[in-house]
PDB file of N, CA and C in Angstrom:
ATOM      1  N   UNK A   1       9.666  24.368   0.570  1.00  0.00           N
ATOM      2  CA  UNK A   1      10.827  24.084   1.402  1.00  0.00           C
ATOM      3  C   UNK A   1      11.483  22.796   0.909  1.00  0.00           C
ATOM      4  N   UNK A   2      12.384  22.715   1.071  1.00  0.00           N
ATOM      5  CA  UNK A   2      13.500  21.770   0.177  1.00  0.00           C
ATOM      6  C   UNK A   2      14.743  21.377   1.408  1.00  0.00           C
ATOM      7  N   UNK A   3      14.715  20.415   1.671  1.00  0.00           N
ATOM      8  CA  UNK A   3      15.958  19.957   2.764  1.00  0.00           C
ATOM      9  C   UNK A   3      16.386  18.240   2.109  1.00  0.00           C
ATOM     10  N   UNK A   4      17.366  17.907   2.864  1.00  0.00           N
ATOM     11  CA  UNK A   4      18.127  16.587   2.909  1.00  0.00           C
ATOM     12  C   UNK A   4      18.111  16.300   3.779  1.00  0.00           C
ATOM     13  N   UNK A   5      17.774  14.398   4.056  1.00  0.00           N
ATOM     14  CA  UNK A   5      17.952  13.340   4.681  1.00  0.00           C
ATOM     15  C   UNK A   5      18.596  12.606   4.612  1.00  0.00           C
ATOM     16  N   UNK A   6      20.055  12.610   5.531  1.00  0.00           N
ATOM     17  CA  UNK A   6      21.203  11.321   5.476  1.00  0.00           C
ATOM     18  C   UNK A   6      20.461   9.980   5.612  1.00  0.00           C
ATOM     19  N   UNK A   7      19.821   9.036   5.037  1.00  0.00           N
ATOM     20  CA  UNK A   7      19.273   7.296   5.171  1.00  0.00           C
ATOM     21  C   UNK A   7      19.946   6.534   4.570  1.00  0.00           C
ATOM     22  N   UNK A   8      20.445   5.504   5.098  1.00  0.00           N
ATOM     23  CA  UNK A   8      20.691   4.238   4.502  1.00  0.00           C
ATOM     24  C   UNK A   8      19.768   3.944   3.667  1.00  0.00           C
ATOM     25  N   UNK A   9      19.896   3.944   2.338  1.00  0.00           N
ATOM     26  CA  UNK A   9      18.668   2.520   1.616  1.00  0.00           C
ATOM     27  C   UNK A   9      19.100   2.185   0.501  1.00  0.00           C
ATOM     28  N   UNK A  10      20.918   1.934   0.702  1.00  0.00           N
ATOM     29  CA  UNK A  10      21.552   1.214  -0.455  1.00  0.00           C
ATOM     30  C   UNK A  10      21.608   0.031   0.145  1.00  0.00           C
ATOM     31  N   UNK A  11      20.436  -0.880   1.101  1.00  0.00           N
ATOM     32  CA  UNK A  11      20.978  -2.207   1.091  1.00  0.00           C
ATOM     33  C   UNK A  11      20.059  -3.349   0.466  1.00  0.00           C
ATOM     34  N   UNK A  12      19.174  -2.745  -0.443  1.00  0.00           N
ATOM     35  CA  UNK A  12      18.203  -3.285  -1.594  1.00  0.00           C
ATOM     36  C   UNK A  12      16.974  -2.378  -1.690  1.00  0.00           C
ATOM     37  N   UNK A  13      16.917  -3.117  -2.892  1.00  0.00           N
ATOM     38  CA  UNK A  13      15.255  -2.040  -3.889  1.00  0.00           C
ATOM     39  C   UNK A  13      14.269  -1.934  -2.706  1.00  0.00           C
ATOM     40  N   UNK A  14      13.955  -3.187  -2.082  1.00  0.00           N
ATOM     41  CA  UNK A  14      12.777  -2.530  -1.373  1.00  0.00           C
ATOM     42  C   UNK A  14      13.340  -1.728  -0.263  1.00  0.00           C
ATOM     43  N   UNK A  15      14.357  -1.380   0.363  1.00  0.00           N
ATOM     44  CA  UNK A  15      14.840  -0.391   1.248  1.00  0.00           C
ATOM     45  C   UNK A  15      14.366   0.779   0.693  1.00  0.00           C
ATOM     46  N   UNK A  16      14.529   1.271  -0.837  1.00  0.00           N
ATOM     47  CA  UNK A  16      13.949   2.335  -1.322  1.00  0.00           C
ATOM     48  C   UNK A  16      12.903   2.514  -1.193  1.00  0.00           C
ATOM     49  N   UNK A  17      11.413   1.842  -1.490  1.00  0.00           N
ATOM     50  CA  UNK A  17      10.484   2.100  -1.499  1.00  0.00           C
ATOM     51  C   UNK A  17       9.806   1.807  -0.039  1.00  0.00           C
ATOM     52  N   UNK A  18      10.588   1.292   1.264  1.00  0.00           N
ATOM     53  CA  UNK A  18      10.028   1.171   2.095  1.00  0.00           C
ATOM     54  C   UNK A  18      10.387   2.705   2.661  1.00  0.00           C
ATOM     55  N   UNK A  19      11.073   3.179   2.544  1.00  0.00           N
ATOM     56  CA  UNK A  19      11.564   5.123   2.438  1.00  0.00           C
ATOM     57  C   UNK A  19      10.475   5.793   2.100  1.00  0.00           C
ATOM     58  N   UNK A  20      10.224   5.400   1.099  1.00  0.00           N
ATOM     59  CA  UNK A  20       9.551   6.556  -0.493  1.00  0.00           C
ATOM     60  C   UNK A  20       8.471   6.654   0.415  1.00  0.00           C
ATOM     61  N   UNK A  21       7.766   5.304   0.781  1.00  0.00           N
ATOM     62  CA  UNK A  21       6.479   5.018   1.400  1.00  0.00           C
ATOM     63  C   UNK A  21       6.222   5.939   2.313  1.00  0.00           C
ATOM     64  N   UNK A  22       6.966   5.828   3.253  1.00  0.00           N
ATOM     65  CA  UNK A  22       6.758   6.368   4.535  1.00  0.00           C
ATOM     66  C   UNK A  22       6.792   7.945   4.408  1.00  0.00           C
ATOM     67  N   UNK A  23       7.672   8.535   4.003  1.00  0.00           N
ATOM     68  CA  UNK A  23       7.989   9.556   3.713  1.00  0.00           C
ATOM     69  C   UNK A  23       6.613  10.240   2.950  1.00  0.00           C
ATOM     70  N   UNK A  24       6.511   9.616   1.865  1.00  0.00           N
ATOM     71  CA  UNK A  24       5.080  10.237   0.988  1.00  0.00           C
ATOM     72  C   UNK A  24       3.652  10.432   1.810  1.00  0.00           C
ATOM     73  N   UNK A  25       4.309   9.413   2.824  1.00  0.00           N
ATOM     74  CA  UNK A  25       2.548   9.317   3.786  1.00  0.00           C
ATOM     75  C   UNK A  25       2.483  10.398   4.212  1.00  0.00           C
ATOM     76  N   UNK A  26       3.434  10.980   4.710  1.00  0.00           N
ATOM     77  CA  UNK A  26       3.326  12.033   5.755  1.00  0.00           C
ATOM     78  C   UNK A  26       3.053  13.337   5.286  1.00  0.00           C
ATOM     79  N   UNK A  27       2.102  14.113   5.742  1.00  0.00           N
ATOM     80  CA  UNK A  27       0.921  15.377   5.396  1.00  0.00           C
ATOM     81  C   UNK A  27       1.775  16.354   4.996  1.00  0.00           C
ATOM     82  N   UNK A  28       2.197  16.921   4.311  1.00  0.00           N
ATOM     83  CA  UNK A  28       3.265  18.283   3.416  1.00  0.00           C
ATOM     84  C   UNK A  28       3.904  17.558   2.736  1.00  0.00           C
ATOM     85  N   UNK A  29       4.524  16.572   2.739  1.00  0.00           N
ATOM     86  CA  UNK A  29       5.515  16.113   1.576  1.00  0.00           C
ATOM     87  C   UNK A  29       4.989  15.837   0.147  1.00  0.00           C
ATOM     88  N   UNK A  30       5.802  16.326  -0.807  1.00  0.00           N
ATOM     89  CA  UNK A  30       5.611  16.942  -2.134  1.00  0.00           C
ATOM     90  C   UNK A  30       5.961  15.902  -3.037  1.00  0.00           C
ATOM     91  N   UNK A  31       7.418  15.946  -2.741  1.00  0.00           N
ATOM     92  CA  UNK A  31       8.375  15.187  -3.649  1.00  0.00           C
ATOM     93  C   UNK A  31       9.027  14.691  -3.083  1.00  0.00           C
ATOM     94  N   UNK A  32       9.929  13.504  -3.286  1.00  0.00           N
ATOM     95  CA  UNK A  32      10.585  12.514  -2.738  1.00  0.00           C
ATOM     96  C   UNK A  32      11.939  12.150  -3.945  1.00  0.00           C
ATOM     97  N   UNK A  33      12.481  12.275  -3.850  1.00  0.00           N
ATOM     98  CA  UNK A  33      13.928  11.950  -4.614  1.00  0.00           C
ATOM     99  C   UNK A  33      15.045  11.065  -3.576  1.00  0.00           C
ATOM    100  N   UNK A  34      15.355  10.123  -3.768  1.00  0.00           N
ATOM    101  CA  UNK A  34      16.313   9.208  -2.980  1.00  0.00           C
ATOM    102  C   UNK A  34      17.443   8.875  -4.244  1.00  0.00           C
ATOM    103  N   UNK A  35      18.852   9.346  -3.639  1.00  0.00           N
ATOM    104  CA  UNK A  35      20.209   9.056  -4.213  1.00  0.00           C
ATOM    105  C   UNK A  35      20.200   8.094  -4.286  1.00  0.00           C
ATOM    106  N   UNK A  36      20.823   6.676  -5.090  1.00  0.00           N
ATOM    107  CA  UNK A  36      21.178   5.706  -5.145  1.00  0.00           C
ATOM    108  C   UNK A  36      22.821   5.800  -4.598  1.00  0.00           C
ATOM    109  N   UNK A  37      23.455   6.623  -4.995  1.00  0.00           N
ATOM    110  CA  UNK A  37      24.921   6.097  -4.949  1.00  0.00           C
ATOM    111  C   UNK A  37      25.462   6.806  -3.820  1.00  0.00           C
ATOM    112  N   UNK A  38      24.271   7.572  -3.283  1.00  0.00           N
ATOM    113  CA  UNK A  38      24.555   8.355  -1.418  1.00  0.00           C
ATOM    114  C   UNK A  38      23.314   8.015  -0.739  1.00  0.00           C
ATOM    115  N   UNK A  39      24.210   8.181   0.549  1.00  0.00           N
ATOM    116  CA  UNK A  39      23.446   7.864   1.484  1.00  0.00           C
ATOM    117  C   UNK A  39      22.174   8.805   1.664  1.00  0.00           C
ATOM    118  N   UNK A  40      21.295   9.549   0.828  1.00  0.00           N
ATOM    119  CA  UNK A  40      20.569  10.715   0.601  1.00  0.00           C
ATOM    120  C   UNK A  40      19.096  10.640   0.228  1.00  0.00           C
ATOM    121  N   UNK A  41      18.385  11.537   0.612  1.00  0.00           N
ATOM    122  CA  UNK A  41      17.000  11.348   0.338  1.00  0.00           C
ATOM    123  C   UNK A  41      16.613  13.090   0.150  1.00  0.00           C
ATOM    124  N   UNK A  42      16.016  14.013  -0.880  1.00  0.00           N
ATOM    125  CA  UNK A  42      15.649  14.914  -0.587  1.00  0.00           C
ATOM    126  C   UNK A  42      14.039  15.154  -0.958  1.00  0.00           C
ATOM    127  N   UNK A  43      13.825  16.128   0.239  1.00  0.00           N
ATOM    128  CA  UNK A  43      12.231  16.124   0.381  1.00  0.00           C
ATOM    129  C   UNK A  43      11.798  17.313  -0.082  1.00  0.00           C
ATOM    130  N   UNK A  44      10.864  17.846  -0.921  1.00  0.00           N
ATOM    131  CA  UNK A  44      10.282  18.706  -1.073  1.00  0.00           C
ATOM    132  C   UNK A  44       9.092  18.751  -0.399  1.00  0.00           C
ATOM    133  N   UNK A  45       8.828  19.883   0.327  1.00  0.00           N
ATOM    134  CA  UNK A  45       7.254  20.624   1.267  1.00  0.00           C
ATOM    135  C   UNK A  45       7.229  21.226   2.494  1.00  0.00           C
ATOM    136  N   UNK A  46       6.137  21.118   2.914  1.00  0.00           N
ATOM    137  CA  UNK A  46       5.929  21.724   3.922  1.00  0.00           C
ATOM    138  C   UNK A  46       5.367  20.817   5.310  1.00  0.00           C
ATOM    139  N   UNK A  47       6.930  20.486   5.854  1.00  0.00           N
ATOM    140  CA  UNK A  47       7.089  19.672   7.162  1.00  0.00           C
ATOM    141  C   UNK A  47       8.035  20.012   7.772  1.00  0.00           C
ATOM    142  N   UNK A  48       7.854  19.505   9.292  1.00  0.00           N
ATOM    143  CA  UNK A  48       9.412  19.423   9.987  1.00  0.00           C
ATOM    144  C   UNK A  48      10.143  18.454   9.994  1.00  0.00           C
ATOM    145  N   UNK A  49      11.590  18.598   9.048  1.00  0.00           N
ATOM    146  CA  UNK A  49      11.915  17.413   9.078  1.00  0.00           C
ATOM    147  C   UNK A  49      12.167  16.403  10.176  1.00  0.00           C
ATOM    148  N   UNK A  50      12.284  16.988  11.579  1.00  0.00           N
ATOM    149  CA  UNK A  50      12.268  15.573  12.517  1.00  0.00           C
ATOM    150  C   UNK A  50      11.193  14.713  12.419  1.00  0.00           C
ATOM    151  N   UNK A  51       9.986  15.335  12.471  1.00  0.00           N
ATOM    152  CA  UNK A  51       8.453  14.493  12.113  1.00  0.00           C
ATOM    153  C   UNK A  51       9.213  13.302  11.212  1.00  0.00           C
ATOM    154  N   UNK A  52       9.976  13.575  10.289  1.00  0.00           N
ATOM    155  CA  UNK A  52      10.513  12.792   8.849  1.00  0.00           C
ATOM    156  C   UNK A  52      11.183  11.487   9.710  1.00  0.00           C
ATOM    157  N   UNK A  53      12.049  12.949  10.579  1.00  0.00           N
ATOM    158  CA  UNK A  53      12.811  11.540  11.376  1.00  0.00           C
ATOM    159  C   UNK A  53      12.656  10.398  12.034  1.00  0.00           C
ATOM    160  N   UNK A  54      11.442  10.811  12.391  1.00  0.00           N
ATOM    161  CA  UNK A  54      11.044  10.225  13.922  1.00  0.00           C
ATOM    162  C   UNK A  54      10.263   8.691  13.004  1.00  0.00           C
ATOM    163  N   UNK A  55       9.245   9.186  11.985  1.00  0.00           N
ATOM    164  CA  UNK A  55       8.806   8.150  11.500  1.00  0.00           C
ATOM    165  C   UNK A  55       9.515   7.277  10.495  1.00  0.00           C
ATOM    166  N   UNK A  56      11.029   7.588  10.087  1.00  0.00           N
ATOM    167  CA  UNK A  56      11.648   6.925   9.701  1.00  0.00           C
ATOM    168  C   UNK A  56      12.675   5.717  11.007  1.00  0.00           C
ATOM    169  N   UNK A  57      12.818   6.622  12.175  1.00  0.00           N
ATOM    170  CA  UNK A  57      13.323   5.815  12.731  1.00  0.00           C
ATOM    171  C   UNK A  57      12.457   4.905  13.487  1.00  0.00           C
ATOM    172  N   UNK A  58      10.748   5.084  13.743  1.00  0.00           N
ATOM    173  CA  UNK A  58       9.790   4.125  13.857  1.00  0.00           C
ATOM    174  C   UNK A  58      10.029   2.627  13.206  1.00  0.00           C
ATOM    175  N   UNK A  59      10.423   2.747  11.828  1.00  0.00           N
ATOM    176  CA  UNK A  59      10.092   2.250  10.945  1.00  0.00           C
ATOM    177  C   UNK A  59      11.679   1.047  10.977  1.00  0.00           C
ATOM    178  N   UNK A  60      12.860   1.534  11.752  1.00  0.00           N
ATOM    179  CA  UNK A  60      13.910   0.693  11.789  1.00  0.00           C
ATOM    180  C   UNK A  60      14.787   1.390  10.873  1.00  0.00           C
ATOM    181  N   UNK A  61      14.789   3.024  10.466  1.00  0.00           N
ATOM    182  CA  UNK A  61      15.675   3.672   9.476  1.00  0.00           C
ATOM    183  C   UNK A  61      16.446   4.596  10.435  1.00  0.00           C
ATOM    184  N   UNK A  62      17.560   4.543   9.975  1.00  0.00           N
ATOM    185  CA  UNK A  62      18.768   5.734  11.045  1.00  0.00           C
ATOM    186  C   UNK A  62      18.098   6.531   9.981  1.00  0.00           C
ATOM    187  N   UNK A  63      17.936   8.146  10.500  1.00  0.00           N
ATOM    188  CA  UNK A  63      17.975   9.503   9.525  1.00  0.00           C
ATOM    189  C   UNK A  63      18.559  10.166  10.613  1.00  0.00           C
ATOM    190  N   UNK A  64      19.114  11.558   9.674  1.00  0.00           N
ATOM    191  CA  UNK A  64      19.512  12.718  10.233  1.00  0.00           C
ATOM    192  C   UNK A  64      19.278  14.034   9.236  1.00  0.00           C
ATOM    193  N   UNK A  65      19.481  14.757   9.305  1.00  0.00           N
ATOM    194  CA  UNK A  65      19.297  15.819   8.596  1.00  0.00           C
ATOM    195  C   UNK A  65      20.821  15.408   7.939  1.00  0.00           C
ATOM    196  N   UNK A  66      20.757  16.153   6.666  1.00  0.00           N
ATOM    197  CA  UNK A  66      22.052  16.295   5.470  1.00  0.00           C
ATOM    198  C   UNK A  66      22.501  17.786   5.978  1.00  0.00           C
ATOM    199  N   UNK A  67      24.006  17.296   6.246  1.00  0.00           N
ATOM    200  CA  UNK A  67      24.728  18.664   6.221  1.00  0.00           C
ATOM    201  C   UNK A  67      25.495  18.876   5.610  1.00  0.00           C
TER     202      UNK A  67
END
């Protein structure tokens, strides 16, 4: 399964990897790819992306699903 995450994390390097982090922790996620020049993150596996959401917005990150 393959979806998109609208996140902010063009406002420095570690914004990226404080993403990557969180995201990778979580039990199905595969792959992790984050846009630099969009507001974008796409996930490869087997999760729901709100789970994605919820612990990104734990964490002090707006997400939404990419439409």
């Amino acid at each position: 399964q393959k979806f998109e995450l609208k996140v902010s994390v063009n406002c420095c390097g570690g914004c990226k990897k404080k993403v990557k982090k969180i995201l990778q922790g979580v039990e199905g996620v595969l792959k992790t790819k984050i846009d630099p020049l969009q507001p974008k993150v796409t996930i490869l596996g087997q999760v729901d992306p709100q789970i994605l959401i919820k612990k990104l917005l734990k964490a002090g990150k707006q997400a939404e699903v990419w439409s």
